[in-house]
C-alpha atoms as a PDB file:
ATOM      1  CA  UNK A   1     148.834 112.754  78.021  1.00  0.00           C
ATOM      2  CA  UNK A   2     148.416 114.039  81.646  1.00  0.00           C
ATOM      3  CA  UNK A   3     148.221 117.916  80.231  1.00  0.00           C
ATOM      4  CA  UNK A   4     145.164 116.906  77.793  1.00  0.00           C
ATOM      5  CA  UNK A   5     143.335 114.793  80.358  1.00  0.00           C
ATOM      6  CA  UNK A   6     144.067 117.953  82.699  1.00  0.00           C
ATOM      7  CA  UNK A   7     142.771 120.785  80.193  1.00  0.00           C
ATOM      8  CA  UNK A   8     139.685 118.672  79.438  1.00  0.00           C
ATOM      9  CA  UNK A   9     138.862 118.132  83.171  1.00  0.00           C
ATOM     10  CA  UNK A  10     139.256 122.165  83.343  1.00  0.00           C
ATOM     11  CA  UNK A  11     137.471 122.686  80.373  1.00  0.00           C
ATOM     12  CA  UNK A  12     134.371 120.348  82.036  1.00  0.00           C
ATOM     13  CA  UNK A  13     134.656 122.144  85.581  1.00  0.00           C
ATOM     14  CA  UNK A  14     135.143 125.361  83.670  1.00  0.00           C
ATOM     15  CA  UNK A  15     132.022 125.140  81.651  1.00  0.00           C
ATOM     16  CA  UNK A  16     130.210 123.418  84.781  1.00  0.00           C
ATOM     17  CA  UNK A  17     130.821 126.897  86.805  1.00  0.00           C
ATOM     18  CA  UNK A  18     129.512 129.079  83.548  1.00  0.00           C
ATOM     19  CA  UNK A  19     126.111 127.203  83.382  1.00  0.00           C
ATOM     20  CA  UNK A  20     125.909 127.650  87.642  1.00  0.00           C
ATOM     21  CA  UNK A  21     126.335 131.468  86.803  1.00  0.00           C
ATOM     22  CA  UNK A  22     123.818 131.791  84.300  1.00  0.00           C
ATOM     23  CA  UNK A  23     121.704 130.027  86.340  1.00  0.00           C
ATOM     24  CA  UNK A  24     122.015 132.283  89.805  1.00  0.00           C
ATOM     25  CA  UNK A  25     121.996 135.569  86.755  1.00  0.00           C
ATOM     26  CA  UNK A  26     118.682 133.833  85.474  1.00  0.00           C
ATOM     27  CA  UNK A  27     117.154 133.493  89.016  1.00  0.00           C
ATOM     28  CA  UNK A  28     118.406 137.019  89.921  1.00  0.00           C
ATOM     29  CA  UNK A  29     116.631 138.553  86.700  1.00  0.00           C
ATOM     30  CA  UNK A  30     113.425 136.463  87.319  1.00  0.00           C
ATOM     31  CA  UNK A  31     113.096 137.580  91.315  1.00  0.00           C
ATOM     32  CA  UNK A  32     113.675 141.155  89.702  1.00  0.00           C
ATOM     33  CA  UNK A  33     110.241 141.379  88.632  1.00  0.00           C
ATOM     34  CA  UNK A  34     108.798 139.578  91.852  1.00  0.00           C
ATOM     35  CA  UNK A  35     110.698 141.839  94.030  1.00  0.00           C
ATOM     36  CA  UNK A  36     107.468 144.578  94.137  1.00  0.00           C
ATOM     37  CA  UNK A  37     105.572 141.242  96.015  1.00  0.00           C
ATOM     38  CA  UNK A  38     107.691 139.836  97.830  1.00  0.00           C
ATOM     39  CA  UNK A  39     109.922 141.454 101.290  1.00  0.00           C
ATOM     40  CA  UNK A  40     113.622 141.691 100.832  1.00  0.00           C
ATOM     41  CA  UNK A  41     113.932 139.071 103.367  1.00  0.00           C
ATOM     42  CA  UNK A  42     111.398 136.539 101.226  1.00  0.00           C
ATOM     43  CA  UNK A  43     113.380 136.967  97.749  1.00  0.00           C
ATOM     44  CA  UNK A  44     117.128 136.558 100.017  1.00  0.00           C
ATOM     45  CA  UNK A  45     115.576 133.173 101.802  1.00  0.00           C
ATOM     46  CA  UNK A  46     114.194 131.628  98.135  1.00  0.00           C
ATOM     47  CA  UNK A  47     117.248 132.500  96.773  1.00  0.00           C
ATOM     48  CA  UNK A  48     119.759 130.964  99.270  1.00  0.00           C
ATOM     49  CA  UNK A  49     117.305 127.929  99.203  1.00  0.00           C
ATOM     50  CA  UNK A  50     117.688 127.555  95.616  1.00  0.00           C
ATOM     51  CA  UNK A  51     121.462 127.917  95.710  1.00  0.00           C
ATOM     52  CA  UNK A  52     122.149 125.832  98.578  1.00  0.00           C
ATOM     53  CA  UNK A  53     119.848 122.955  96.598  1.00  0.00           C
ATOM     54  CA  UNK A  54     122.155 123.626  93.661  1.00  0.00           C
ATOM     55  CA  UNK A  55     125.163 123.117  95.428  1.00  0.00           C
ATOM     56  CA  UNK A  56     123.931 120.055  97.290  1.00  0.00           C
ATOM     57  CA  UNK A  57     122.234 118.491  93.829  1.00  0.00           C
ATOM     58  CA  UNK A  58     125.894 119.285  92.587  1.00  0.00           C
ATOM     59  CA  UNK A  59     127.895 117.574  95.431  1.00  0.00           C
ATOM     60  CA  UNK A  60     125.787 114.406  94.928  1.00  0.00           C
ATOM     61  CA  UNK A  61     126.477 114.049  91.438  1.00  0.00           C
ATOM     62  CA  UNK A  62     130.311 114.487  91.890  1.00  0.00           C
ATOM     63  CA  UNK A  63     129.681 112.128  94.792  1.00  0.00           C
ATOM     64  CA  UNK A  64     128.107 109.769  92.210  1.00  0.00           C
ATOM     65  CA  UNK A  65     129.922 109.777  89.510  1.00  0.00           C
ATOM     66  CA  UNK A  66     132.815 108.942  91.814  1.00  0.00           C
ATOM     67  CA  UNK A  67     131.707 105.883  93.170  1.00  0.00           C
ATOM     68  CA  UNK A  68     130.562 104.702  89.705  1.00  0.00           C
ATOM     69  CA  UNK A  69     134.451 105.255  88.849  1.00  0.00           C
ATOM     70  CA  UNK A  70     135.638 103.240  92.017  1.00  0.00           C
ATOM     71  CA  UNK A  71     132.781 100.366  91.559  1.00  0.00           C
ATOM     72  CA  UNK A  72     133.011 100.288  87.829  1.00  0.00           C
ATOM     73  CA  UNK A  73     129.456 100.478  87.234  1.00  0.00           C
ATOM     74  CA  UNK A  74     126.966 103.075  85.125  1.00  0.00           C
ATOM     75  CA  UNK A  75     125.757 106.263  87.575  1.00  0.00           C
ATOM     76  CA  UNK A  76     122.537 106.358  88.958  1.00  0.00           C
ATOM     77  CA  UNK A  77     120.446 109.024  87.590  1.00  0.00           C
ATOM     78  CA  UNK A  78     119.978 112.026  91.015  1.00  0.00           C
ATOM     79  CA  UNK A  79     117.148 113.785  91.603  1.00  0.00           C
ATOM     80  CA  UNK A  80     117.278 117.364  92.392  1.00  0.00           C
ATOM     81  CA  UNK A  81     116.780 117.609  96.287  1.00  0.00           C
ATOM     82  CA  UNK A  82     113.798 119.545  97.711  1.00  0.00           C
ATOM     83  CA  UNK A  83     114.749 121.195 100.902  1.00  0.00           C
ATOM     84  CA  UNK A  84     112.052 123.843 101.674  1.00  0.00           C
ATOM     85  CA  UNK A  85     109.216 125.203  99.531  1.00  0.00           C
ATOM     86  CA  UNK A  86     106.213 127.329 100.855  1.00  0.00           C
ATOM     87  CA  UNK A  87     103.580 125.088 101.623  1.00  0.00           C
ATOM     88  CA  UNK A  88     100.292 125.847  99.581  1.00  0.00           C
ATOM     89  CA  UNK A  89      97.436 127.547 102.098  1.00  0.00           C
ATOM     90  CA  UNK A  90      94.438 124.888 102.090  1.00  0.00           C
ATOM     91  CA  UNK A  91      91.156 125.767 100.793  1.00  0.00           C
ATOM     92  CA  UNK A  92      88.005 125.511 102.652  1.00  0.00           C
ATOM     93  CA  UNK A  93      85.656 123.182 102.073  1.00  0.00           C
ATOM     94  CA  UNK A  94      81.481 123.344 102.677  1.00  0.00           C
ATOM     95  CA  UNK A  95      80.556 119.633 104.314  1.00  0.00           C
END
């Protein structure tokens, strides 16, 4: 019993890890083509951004689903965290 609930919770975290590395090789083949625009140290700050958000997105869902185990309830759906994005340049206006 403790063996199957084991190899399914491996199985979960396993697949959980695949679908994180497709996603950093999916944002490492798209910055590929933006590379000729943007400086080396542009594309390394987007993409630690990104990853860190991951990570963080992923620690609050763990984080949630836990406390829905302890407090026997349903899990709140989390958003995605936003921790830095360039800011749009604002347009001029004629008055």
């Amino acid at each position: 019993m403790l063996e199957g609930l084991l190899s399914i919770v491996v199985a979960i975290a396993e697949a959980i890890f695949a679908l994180f590395t497709a996603l950093v090789e999916f944002v490492a083949s798209f910055f590929v083509a933006a590379g000729e625009t943007l400086s080396v140290i542009d594309l390394i700050a987007v993409f630690i951004v990104f990853v860190i958000e991951l990570v963080l997105w992923f620690a609050l869902w763990v984080a949630e689903i836990v406390a829905s185990l302890i407090k026997w309830r349903k899990p709140r759906t989390i958003k995605k965290p936003v921790l830095w994005r360039p800011k749009p340049k604002l347009k001029k206006t004629k008055t």
